[in-house]
N, C-alpha and C. Protein backbone atom coordinates (compact mmCIF):
# COMPACT_ATOMS: atom_id res chain seq x y z
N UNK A 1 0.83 -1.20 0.00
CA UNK A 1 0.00 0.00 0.00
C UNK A 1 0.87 1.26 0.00
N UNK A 2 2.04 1.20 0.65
CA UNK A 2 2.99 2.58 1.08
C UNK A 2 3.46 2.43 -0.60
N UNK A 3 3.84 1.78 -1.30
CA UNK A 3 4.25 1.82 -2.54
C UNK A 3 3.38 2.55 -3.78
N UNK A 4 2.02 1.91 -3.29
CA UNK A 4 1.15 2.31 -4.31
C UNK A 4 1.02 3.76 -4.26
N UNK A 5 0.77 4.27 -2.97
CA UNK A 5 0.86 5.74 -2.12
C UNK A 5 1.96 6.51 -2.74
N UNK A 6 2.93 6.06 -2.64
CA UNK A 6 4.12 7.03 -2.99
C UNK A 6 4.15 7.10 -4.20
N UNK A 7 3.68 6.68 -5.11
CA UNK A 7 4.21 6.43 -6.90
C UNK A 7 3.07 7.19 -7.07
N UNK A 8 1.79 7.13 -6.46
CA UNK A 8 0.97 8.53 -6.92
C UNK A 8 1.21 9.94 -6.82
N UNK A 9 1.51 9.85 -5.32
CA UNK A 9 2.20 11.18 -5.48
C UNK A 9 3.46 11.71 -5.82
N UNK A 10 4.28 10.83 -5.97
CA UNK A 10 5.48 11.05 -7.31
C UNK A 10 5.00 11.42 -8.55
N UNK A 11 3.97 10.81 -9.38
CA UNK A 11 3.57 11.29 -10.36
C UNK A 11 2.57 12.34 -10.43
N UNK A 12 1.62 12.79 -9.19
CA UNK A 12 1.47 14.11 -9.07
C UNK A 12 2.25 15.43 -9.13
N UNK A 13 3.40 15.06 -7.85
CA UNK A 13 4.57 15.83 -7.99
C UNK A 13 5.32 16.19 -9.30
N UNK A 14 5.25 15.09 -10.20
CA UNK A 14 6.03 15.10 -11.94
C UNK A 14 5.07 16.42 -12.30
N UNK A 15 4.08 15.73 -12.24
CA UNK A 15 2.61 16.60 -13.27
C UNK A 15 2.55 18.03 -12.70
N UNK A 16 3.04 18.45 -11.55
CA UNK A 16 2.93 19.70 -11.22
C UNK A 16 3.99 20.53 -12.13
N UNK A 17 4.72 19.88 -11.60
CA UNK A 17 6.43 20.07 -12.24
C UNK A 17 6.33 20.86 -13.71
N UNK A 18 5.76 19.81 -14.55
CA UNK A 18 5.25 20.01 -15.59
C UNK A 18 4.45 21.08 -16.23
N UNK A 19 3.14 20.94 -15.39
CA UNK A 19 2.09 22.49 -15.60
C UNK A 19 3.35 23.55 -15.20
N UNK A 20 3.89 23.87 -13.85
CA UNK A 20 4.53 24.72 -13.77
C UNK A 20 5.88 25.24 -14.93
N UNK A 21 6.31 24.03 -15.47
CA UNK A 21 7.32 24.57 -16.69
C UNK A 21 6.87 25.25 -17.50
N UNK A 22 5.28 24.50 -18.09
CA UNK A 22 4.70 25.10 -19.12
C UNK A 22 3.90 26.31 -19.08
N UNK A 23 3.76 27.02 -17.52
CA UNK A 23 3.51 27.70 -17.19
C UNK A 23 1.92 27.84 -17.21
N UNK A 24 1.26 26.69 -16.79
CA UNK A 24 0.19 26.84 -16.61
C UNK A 24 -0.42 26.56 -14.81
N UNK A 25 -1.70 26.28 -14.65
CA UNK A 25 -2.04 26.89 -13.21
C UNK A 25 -2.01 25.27 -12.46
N UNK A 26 -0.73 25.78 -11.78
CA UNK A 26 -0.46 24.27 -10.74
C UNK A 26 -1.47 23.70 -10.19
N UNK A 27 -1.87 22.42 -9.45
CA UNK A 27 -2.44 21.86 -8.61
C UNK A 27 -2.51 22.94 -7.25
N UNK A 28 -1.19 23.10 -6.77
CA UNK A 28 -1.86 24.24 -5.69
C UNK A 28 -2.64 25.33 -5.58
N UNK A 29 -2.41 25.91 -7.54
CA UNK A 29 -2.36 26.97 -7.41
C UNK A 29 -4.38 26.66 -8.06
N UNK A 30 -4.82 25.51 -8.31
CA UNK A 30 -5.78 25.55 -8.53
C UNK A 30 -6.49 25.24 -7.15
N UNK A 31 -6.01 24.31 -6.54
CA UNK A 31 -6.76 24.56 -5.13
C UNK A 31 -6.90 25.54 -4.25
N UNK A 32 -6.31 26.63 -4.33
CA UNK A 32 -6.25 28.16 -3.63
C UNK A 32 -7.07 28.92 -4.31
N UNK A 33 -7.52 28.33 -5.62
CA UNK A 33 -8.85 29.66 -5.88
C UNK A 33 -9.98 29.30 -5.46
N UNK A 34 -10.18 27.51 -5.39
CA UNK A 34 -10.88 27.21 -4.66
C UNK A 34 -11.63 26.96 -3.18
N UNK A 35 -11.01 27.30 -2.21
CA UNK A 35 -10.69 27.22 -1.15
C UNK A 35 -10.57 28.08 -0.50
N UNK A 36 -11.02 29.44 0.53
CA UNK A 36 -10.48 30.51 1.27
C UNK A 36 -9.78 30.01 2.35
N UNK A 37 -8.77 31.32 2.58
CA UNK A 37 -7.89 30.78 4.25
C UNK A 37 -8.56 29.88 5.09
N UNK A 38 -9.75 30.37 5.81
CA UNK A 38 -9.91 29.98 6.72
C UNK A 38 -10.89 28.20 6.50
N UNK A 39 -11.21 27.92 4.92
CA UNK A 39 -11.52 26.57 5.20
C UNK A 39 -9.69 25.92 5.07
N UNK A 40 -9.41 26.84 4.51
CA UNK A 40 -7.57 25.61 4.54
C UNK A 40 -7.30 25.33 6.07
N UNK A 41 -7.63 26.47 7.02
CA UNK A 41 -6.89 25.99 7.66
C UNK A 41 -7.83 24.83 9.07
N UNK A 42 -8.91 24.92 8.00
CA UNK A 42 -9.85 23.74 8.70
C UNK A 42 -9.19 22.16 8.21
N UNK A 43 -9.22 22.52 6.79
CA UNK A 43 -8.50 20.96 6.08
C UNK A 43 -7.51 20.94 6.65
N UNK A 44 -6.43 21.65 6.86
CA UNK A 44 -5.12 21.78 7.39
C UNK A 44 -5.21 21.16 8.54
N UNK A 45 -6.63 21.03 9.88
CA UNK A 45 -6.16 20.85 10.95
C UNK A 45 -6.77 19.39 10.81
N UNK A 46 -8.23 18.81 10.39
CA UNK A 46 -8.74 17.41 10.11
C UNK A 46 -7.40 16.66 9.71
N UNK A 47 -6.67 16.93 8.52
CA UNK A 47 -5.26 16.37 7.55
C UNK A 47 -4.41 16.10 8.80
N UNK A 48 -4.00 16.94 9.56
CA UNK A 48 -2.87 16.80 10.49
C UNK A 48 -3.32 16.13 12.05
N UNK A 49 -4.39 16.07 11.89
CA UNK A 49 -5.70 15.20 13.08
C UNK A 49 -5.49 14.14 12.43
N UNK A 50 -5.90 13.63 11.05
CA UNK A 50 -5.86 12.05 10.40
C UNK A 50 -4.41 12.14 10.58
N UNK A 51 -3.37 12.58 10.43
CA UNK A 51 -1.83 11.81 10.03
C UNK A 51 -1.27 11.60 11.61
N UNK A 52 -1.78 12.07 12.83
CA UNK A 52 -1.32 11.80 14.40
C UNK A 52 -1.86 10.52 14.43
N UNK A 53 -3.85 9.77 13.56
CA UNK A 53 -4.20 8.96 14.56
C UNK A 53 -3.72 7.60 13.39
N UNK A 54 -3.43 8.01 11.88
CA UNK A 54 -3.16 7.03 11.23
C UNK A 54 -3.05 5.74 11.47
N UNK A 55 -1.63 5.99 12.62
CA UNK A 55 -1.33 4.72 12.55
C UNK A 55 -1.51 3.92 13.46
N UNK A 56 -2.34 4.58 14.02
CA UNK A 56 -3.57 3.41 15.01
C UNK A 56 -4.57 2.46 14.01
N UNK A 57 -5.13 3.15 13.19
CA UNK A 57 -5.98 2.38 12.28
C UNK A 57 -4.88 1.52 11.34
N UNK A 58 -3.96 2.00 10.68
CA UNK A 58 -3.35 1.58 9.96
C UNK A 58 -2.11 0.75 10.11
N UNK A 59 -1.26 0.46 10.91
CA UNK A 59 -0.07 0.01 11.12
C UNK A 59 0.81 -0.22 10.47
N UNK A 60 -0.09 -1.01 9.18
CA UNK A 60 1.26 -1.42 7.67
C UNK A 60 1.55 0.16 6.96
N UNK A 61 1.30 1.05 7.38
CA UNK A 61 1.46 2.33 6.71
C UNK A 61 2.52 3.28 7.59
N UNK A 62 3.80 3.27 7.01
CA UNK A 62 5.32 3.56 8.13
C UNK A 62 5.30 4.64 7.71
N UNK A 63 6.28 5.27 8.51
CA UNK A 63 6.26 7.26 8.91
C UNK A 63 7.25 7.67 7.79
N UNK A 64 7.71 6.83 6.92
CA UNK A 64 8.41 7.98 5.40
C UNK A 64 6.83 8.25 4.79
N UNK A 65 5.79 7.42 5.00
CA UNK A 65 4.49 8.24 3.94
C UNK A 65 3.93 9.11 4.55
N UNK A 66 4.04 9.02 5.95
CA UNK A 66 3.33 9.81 6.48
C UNK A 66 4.15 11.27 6.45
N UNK A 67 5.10 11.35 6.38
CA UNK A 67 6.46 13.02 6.34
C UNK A 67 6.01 12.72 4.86
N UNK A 68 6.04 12.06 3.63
CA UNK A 68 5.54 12.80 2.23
C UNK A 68 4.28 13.37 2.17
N UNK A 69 3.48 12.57 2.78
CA UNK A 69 1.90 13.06 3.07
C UNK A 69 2.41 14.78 3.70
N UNK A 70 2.34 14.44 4.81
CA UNK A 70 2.75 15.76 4.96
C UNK A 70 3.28 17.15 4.40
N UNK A 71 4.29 16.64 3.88
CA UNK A 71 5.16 17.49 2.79
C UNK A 71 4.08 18.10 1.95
N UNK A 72 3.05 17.21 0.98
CA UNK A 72 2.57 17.43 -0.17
C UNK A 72 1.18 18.37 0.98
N UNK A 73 0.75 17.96 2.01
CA UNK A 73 -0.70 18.47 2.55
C UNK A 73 0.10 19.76 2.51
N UNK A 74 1.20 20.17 3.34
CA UNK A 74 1.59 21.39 3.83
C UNK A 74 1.69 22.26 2.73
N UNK A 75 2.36 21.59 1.44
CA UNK A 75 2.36 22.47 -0.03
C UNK A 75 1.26 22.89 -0.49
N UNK A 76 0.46 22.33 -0.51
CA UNK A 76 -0.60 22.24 -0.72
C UNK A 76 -2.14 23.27 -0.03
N UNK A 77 -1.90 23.07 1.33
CA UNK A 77 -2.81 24.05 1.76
C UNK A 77 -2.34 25.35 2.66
N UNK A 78 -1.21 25.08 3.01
CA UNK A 78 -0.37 26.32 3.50
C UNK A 78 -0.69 27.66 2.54
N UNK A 79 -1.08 28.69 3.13
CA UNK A 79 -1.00 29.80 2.33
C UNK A 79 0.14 30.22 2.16
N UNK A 80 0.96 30.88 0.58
CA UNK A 80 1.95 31.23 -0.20
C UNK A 80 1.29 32.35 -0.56
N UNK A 81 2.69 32.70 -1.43
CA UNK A 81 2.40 34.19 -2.68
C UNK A 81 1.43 33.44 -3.58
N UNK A 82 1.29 32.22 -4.18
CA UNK A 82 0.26 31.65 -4.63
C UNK A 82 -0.98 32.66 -4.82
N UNK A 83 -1.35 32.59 -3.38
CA UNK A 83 -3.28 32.90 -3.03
C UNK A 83 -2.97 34.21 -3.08
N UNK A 84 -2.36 35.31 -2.97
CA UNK A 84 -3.01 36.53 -3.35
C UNK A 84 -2.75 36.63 -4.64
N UNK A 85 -2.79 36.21 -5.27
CA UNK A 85 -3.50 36.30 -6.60
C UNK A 85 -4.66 36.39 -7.14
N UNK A 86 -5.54 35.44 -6.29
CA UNK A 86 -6.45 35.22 -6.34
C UNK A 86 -7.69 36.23 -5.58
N UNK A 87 -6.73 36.97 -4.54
CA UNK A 87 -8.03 37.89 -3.82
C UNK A 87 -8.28 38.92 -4.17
């Protein structure tokens, strides 16, 4: 499962990569028009609530996915220069 997990978001990570060369509107940068501060920092706190109780439910799921999870949530809904663009 940690395999299947990581190769998705490796190839998310590619595909961002990508829009961003070609200079079109990233994954983050499409979830920030969708989204105001204050629901991010609702997802932000549920996301970081699921990744403390994970691995109670989960066990076969070890803490390198859970620090990429992380990595990608924090890129992801953290407010950047990104979102004022958008306001």
């Amino acid at each position: 499962m940690n395999y299947v997990i990581l190769t998705i978001l490796l190839a998310a990570g590619i595909f961002d990569i990508f829009l961003s060369v070609t200079a079109r509107t990233t994954i983050s940068q499409a979830y920030q028009k969708l989204f105001r501060t204050w629901i991010d920092i609702g997802i932000f706190a549920a996301g970081l609530a699921g990744l403390c109780v994970w691995h109670y439910y989960q066990p076969e799921l070890d803490f390198t996915l859970a620090v990429v999870m992380a990595g990608v949530w924090g890129h992801i809904v953290f407010p950047n220069k990104e979102r004022y663009k958008y306001l």
